[in-house]
C-alpha atoms as a PDB file:
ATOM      1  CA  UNK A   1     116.514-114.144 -80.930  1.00  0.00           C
ATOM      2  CA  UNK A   2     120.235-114.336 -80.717  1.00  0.00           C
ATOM      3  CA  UNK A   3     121.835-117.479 -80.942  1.00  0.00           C
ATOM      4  CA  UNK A   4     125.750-115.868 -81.103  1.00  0.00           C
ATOM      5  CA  UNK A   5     127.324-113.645 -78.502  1.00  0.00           C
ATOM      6  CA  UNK A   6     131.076-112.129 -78.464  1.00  0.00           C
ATOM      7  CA  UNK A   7     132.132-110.930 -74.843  1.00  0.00           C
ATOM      8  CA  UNK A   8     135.234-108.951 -75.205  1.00  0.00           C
ATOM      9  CA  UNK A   9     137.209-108.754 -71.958  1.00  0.00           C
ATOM     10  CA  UNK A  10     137.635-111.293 -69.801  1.00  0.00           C
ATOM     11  CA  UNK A  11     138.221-109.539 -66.154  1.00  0.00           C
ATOM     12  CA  UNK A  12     136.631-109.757 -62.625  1.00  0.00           C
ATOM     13  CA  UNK A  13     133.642-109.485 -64.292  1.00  0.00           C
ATOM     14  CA  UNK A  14     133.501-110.413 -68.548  1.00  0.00           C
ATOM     15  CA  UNK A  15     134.355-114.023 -67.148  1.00  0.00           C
ATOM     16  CA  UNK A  16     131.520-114.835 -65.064  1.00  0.00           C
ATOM     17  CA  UNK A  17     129.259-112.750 -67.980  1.00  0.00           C
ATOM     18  CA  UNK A  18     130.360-114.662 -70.480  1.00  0.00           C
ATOM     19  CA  UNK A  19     130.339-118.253 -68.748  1.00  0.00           C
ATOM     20  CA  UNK A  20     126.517-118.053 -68.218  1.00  0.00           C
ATOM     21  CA  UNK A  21     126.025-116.981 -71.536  1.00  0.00           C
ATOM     22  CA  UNK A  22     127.176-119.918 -72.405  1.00  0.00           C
ATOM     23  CA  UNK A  23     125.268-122.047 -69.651  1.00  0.00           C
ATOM     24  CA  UNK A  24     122.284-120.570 -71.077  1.00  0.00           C
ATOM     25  CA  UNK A  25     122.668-121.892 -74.402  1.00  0.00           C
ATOM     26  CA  UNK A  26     124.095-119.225 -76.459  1.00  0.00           C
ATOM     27  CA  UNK A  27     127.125-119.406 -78.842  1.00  0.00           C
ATOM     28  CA  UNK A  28     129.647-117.879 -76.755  1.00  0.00           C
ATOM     29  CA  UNK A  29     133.086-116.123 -78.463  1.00  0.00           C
ATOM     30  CA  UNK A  30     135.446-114.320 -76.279  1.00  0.00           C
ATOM     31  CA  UNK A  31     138.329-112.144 -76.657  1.00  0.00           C
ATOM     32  CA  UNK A  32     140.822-110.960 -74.227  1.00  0.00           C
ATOM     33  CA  UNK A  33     144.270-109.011 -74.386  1.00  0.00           C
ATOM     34  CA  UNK A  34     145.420-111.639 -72.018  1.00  0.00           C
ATOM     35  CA  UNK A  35     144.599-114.490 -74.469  1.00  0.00           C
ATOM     36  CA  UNK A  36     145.433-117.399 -71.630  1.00  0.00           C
ATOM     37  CA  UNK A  37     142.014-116.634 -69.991  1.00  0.00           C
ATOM     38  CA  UNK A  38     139.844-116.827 -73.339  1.00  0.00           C
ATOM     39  CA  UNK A  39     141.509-120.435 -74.200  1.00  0.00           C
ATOM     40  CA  UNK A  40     140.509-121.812 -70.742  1.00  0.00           C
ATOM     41  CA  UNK A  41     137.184-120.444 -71.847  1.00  0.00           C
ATOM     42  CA  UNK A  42     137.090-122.160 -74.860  1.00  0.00           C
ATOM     43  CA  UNK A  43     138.176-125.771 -73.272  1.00  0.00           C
ATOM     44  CA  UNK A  44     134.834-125.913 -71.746  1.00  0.00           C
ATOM     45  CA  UNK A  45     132.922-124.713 -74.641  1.00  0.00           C
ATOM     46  CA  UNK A  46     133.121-121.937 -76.783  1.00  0.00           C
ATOM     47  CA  UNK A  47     135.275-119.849 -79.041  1.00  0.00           C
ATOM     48  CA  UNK A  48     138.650-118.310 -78.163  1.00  0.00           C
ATOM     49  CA  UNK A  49     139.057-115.268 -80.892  1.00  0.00           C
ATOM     50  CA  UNK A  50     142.378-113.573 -81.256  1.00  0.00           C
ATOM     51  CA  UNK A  51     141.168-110.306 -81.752  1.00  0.00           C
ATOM     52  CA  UNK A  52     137.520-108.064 -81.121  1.00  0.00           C
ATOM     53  CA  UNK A  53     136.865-108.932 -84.604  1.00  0.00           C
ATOM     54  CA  UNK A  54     137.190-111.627 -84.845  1.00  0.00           C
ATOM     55  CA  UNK A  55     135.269-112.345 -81.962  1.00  0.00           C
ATOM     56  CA  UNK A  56     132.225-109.966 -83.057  1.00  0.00           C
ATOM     57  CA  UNK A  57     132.151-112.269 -86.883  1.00  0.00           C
ATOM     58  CA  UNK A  58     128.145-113.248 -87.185  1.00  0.00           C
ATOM     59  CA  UNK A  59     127.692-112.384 -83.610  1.00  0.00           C
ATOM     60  CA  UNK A  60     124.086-111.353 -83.253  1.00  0.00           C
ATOM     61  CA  UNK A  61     125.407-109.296 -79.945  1.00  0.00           C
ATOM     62  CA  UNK A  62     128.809-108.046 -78.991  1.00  0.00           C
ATOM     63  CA  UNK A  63     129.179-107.045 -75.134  1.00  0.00           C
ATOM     64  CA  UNK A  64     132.565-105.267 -73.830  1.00  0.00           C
ATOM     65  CA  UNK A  65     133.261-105.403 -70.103  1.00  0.00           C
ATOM     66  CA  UNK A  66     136.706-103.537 -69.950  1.00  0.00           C
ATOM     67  CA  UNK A  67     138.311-100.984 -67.820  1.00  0.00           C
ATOM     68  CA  UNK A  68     137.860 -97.930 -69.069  1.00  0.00           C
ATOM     69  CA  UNK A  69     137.476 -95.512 -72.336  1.00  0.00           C
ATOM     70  CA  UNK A  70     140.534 -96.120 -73.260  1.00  0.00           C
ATOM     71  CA  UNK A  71     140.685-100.063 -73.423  1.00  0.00           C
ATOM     72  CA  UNK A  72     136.757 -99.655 -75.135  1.00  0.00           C
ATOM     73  CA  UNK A  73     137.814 -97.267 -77.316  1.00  0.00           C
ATOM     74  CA  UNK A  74     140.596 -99.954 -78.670  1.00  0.00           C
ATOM     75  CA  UNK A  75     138.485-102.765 -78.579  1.00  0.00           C
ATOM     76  CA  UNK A  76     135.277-101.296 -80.507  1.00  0.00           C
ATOM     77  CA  UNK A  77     137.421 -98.909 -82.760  1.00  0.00           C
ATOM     78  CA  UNK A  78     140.377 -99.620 -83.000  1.00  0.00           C
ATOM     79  CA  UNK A  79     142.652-102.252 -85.238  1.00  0.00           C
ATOM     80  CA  UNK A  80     140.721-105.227 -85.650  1.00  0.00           C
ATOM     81  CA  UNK A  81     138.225-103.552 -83.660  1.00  0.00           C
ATOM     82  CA  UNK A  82     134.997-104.974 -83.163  1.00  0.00           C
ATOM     83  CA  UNK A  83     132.425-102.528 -84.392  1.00  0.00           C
ATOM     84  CA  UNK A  84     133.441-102.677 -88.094  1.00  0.00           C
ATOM     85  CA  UNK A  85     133.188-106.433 -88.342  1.00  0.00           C
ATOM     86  CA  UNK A  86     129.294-106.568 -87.285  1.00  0.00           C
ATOM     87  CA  UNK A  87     126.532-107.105 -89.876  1.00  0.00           C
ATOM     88  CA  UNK A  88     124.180-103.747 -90.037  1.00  0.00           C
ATOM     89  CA  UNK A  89     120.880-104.300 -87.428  1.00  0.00           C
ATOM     90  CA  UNK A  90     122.947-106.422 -85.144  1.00  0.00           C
ATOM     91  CA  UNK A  91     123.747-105.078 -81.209  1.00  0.00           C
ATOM     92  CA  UNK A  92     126.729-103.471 -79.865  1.00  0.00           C
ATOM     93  CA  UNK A  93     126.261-103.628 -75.721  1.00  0.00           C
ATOM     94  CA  UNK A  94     129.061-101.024 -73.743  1.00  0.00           C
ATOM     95  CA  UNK A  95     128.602-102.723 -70.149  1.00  0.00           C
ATOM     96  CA  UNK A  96     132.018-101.187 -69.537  1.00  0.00           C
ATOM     97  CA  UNK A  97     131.513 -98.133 -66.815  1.00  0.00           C
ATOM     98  CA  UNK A  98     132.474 -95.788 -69.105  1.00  0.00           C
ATOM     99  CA  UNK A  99     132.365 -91.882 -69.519  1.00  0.00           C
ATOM    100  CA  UNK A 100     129.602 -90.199 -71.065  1.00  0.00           C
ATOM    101  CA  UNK A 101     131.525 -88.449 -73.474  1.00  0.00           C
ATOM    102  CA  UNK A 102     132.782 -91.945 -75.130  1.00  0.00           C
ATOM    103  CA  UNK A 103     129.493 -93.054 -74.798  1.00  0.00           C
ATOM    104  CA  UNK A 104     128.465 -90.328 -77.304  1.00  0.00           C
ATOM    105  CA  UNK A 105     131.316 -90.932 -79.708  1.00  0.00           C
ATOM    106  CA  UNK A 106     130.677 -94.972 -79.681  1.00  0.00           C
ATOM    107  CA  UNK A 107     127.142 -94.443 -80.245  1.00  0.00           C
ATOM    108  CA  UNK A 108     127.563 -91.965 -83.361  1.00  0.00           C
ATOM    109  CA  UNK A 109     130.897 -94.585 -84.667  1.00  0.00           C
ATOM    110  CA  UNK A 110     127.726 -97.746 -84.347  1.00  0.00           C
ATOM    111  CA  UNK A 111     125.012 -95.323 -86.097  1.00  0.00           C
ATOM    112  CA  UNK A 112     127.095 -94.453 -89.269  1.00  0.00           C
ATOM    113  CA  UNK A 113     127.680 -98.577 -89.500  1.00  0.00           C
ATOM    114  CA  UNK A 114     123.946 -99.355 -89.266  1.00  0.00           C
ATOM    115  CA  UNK A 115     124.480-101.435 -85.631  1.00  0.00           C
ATOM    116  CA  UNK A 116     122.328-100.279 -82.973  1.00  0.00           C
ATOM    117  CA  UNK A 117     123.977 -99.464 -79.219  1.00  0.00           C
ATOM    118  CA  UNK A 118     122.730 -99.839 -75.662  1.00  0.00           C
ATOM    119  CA  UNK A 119     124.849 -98.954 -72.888  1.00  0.00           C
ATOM    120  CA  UNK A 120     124.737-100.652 -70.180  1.00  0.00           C
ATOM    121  CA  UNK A 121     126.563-100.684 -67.178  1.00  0.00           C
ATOM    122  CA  UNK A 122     125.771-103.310 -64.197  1.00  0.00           C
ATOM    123  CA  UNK A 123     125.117-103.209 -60.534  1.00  0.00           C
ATOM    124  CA  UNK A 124     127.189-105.929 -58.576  1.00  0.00           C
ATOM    125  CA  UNK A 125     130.742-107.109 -58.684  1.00  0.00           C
ATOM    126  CA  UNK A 126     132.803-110.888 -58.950  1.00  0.00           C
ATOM    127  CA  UNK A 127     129.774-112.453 -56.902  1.00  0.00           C
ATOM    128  CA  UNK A 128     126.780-110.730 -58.938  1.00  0.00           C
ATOM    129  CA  UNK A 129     128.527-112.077 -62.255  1.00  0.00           C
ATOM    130  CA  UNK A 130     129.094-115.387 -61.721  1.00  0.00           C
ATOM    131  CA  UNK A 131     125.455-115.834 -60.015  1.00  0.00           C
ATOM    132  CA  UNK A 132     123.804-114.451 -62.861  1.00  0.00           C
ATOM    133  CA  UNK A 133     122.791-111.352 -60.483  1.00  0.00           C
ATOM    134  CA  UNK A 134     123.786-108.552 -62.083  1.00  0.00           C
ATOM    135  CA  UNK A 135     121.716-105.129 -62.582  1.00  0.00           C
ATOM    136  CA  UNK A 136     121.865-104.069 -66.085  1.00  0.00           C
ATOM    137  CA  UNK A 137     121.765 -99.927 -66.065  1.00  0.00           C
ATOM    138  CA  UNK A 138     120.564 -99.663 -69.983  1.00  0.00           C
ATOM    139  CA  UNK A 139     120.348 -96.973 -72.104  1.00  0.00           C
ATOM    140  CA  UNK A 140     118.795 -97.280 -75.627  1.00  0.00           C
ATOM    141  CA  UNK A 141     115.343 -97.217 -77.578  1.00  0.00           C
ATOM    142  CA  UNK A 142     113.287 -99.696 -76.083  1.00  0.00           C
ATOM    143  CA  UNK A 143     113.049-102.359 -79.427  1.00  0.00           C
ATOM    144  CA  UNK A 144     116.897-102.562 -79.101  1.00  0.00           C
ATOM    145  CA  UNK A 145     116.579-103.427 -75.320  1.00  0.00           C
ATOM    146  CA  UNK A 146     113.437-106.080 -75.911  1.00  0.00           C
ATOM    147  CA  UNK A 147     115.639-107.622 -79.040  1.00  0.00           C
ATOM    148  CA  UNK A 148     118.974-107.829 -76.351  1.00  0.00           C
ATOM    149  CA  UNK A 149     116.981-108.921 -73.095  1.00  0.00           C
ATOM    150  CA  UNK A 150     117.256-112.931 -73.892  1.00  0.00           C
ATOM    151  CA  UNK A 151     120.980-112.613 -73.760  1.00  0.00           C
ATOM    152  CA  UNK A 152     120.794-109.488 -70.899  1.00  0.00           C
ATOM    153  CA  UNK A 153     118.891-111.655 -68.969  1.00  0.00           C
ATOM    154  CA  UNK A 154     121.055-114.685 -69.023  1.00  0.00           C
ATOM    155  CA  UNK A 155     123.552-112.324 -66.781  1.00  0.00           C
ATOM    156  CA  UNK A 156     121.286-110.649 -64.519  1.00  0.00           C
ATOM    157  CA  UNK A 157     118.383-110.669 -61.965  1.00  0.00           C
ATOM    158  CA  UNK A 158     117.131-106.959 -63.793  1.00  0.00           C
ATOM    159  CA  UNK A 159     117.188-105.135 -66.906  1.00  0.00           C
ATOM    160  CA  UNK A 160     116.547-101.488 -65.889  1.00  0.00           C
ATOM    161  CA  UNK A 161     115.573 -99.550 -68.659  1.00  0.00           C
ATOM    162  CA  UNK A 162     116.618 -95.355 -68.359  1.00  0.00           C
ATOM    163  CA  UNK A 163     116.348 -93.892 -71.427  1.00  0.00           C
ATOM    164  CA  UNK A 164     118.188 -93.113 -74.000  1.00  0.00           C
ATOM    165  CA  UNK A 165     121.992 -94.113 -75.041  1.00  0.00           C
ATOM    166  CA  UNK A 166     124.391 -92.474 -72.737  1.00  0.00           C
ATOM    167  CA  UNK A 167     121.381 -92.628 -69.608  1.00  0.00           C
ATOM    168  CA  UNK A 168     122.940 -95.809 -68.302  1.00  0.00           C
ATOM    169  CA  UNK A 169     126.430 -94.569 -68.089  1.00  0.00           C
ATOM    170  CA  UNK A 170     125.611 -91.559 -65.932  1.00  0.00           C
ATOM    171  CA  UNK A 171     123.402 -93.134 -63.456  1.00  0.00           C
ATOM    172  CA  UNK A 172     126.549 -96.032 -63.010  1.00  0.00           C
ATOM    173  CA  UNK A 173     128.777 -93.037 -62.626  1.00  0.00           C
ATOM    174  CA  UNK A 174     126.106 -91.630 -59.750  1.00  0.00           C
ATOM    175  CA  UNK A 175     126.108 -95.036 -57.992  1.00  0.00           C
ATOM    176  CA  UNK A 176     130.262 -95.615 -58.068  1.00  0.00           C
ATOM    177  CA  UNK A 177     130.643 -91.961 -56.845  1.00  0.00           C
ATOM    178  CA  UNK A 178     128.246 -92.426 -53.525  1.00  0.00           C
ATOM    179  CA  UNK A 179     130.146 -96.155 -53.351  1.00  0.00           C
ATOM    180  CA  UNK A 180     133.507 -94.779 -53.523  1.00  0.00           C
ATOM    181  CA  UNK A 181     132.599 -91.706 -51.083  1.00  0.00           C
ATOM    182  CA  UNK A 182     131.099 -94.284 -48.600  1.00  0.00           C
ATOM    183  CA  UNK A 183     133.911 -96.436 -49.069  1.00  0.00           C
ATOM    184  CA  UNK A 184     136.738 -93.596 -48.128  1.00  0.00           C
ATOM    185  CA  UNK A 185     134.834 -92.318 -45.520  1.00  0.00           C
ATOM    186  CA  UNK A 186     134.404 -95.577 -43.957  1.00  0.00           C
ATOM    187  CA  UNK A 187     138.061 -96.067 -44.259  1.00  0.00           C
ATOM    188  CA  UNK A 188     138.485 -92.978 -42.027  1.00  0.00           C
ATOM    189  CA  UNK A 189     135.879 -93.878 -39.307  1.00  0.00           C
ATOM    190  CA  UNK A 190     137.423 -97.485 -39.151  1.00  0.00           C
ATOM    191  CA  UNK A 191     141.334 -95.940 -38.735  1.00  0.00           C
ATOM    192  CA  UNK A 192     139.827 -93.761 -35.835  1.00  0.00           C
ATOM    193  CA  UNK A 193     138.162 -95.942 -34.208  1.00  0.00           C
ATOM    194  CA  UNK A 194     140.880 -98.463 -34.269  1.00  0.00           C
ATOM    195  CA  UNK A 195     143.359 -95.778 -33.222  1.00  0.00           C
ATOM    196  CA  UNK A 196     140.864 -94.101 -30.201  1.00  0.00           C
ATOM    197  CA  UNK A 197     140.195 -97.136 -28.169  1.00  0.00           C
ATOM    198  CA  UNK A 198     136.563 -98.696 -28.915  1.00  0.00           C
ATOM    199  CA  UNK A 199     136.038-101.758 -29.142  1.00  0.00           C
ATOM    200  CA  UNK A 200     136.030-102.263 -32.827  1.00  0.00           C
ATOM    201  CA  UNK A 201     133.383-105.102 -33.238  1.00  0.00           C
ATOM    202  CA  UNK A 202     131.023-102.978 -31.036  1.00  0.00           C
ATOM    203  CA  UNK A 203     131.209-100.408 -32.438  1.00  0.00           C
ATOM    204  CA  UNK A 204     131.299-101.683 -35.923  1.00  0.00           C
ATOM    205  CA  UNK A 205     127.736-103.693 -34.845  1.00  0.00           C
ATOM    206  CA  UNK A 206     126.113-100.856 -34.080  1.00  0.00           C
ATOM    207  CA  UNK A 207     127.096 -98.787 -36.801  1.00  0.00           C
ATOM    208  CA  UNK A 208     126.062-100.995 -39.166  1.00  0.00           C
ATOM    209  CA  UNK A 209     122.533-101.062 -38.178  1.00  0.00           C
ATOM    210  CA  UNK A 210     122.373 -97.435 -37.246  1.00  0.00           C
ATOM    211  CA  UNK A 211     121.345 -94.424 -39.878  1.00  0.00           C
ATOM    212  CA  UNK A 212     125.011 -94.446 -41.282  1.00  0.00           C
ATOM    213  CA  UNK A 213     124.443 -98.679 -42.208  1.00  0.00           C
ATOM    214  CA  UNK A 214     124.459 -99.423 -45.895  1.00  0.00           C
ATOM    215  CA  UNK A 215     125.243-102.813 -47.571  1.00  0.00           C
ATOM    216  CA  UNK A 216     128.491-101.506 -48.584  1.00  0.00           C
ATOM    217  CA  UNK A 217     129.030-100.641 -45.295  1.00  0.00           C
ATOM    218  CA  UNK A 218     128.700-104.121 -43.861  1.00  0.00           C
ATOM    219  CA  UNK A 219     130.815-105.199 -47.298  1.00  0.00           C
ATOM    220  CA  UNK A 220     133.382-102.928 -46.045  1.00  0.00           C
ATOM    221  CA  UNK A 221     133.117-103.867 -42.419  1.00  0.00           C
ATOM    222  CA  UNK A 222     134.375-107.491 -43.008  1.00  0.00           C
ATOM    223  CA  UNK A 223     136.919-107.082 -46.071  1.00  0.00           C
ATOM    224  CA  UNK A 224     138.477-104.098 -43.861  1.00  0.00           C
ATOM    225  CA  UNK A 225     139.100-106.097 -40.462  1.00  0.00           C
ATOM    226  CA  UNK A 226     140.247-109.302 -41.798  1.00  0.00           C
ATOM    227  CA  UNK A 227     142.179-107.302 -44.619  1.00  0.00           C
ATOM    228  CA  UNK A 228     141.195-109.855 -47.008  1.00  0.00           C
ATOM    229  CA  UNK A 229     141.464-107.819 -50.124  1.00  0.00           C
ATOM    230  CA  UNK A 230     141.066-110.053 -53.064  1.00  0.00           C
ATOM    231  CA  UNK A 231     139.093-107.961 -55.631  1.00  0.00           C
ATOM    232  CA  UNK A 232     135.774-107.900 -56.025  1.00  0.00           C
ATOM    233  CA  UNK A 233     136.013-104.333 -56.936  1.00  0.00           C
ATOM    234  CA  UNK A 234     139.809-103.222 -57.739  1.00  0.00           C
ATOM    235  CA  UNK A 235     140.357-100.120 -56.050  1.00  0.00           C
ATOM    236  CA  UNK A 236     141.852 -98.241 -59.245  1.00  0.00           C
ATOM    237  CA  UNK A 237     138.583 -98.871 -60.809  1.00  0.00           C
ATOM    238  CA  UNK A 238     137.080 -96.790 -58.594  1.00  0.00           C
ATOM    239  CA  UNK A 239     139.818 -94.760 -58.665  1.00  0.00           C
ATOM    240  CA  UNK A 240     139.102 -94.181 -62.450  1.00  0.00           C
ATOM    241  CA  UNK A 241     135.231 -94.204 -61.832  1.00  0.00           C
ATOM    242  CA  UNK A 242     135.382 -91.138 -59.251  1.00  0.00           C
ATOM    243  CA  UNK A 243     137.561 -89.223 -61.838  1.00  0.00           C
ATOM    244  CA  UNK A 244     135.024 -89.892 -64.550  1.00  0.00           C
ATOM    245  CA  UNK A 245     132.160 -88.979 -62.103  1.00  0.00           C
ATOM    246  CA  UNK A 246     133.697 -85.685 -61.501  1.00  0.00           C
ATOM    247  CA  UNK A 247     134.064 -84.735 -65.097  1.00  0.00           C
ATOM    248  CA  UNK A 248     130.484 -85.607 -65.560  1.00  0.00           C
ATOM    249  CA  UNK A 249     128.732 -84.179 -63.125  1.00  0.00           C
ATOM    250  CA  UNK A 250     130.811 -80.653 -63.582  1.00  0.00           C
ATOM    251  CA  UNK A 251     128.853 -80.685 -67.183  1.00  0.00           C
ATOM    252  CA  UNK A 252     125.784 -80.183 -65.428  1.00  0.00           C
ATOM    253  CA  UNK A 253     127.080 -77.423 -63.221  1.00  0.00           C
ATOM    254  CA  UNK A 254     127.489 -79.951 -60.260  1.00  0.00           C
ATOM    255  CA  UNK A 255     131.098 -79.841 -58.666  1.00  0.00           C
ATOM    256  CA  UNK A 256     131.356 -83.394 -56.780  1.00  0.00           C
ATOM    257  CA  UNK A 257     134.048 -82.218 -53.848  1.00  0.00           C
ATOM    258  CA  UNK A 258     133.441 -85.148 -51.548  1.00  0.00           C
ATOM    259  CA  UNK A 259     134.429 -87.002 -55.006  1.00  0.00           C
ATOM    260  CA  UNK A 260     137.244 -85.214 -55.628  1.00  0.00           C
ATOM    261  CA  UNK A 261     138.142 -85.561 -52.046  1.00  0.00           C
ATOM    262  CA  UNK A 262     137.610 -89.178 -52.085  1.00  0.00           C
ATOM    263  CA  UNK A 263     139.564 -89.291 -55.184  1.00  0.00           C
ATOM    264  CA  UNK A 264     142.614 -88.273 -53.858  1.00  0.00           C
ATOM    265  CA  UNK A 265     142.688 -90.983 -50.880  1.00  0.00           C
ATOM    266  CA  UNK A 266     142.292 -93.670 -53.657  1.00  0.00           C
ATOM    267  CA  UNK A 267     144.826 -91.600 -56.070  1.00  0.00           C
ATOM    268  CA  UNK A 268     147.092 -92.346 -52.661  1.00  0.00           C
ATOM    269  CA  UNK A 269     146.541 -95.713 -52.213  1.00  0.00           C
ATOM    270  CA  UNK A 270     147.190 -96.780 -56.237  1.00  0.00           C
ATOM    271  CA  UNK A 271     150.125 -94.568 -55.669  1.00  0.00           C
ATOM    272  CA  UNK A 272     151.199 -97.185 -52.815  1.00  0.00           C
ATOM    273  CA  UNK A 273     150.590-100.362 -55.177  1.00  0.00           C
ATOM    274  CA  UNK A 274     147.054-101.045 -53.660  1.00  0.00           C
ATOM    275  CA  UNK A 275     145.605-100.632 -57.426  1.00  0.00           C
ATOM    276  CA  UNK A 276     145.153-104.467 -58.568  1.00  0.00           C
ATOM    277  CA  UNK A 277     143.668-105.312 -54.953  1.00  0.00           C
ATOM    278  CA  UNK A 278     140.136-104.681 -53.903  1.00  0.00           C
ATOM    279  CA  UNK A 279     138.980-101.125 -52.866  1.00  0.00           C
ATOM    280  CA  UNK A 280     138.444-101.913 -49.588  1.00  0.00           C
ATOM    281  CA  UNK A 281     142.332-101.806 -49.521  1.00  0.00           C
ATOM    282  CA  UNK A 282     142.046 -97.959 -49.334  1.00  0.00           C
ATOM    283  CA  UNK A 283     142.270 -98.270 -45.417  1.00  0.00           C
ATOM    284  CA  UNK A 284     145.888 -99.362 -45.583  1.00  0.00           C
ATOM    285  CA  UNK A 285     146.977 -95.999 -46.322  1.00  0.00           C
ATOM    286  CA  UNK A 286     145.169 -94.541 -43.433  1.00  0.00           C
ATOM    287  CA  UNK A 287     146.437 -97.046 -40.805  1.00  0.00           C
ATOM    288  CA  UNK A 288     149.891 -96.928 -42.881  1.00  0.00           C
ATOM    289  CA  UNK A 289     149.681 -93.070 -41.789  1.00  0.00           C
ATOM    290  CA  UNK A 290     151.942 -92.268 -38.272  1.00  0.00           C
ATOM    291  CA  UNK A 291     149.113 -90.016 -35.665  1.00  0.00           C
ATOM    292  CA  UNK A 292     150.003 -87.227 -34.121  1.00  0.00           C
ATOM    293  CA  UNK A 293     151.836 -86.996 -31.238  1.00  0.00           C
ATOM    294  CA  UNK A 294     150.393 -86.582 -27.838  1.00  0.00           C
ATOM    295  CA  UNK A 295     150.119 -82.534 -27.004  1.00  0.00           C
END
């Protein structure tokens, strides 16, 4: 069983990941680009590293929750990267939403070094992390999974198993696209019924337990009317996540337009500075937008 874990990244999410790692018992090092947050880590226990490898040093499993390829890509590959301080055998966990494609390039990069991947995405957001709630979306063979699930399970109410490496990255990709579609369109129904004289909160009640109700729909519902927008998803995430979901899904022949169309409203509302708040924050550009004049 593992007895040392390295989290690399420190965000919305890595924090909460990492702090009931280390409520459960397990040697917990951390590494962030913002090093501030990984020495208030370490005042309550644990190890602040300066860099990904010297956070993944006899780690028994090294789990990256970061933004995007890009950021992954540095952290497992790059200077002082991660992957090529690991012992041979040991586990390299992408819970990063990620695109397939880097997925496929990490996994070969761990294979040549004798460390075995799973990627695996999670369900959930701020709340889900710090509760220990999360949904782990896994790809990998299924001894590399049962050898990880002590320290998986430490963060999460679930360890879904889907296949092989790369399996968890598209199905997180699937779930963030019908998220951020429901989350745009919801922005749109919210802007016209403010503008078209309903009364919001009826109509809002009976929407959300009518055919169109979702739980992200009642999420949406409350962060959207108060305009409370501290993130518990940041909107250019999803931003970043459609855009990846799109390139995906086109590999299999499978053109996602209400993506792309959703895409653009986000694209709109980073453009506006709405891209460190939470995505609910998309229906500011819509209510920011003048209507038409009376014909």
């Amino acid at each position: 069983m593992a007895s040392k874990v390295a989290v690399l990244g420190l965000g919305v999410m890595g924090l909460g990941m990492a702090q009931n790692l280390r409520e459960a018992g397990f040697e917990t090092a951390v590494w962030n680009r913002t090093a501030a947050k990984a020495n208030v880590f370490a005042q309550d226990g644990g190890s602040a590293a300066r860099t990904p490898a010297e956070a993944a040093e006899d780690a028994d499993v090294v789990l990256s929750m970061l933004a995007d390829d890009t950021a992954s890509r540095a952290a497992w590959l790059g200077a002082n990267g991660a992957l090529a301080a690991m012992r041979p055998d040991t586990i390299a966990v992408e819970s990063s939403t990620a695109s397939p494609a880097w997925i496929a390039e990490l996994h070969a990069a761990a294979r040549a070094r004798g460390i075995r991947l799973l990627d695996a995405p999670v369900t959930g957001s701020r709340m889900q992390a710090e509760g220990g709630q999360l949904v782990f979306l896994t790809g990998g063979d299924e001894a590399t999974i049962d050898a990880a699930r002590p320290v998986l399970a430490a963060m999460s109410k679930q360890v879904l198993p889907l296949g092989p490496v790369g399996s968890g990255a598209q199905l997180k990709l699937i779930n963030n696209f019908l998220c951020g579609v429901q989350v745009a369109s919801f922005a749109e129904a919210l802007t016209w019924i403010e503008r078209n004289g309903l009364d919001r909160a009826t109509a809002l009640e009976f929407l959300k337990t009518a055919a169109p109700g979702s739980g992200i729909l009642a999420a949406m519902t409350e962060r959207m009317t108060a305009r409370t927008y501290e993130v518990n998803f940041a909107l250019g995430l999803m931003r970043k996540d459609l855009h990846y979901a799109h390139t995906a899904a086109n590999h299999f022949g499978v053109p996602l337009t209400t993506a792309a169309n959703a895409e653009q409203l986000f694209v709109r509302a980073q453009n506006e500075g709405y891209g460190e708040r939470d995505m609910a924050a998309v229906v500011e550009v819509l209510r920011a937008s003048q209507a038409p004049a009376e014909q």
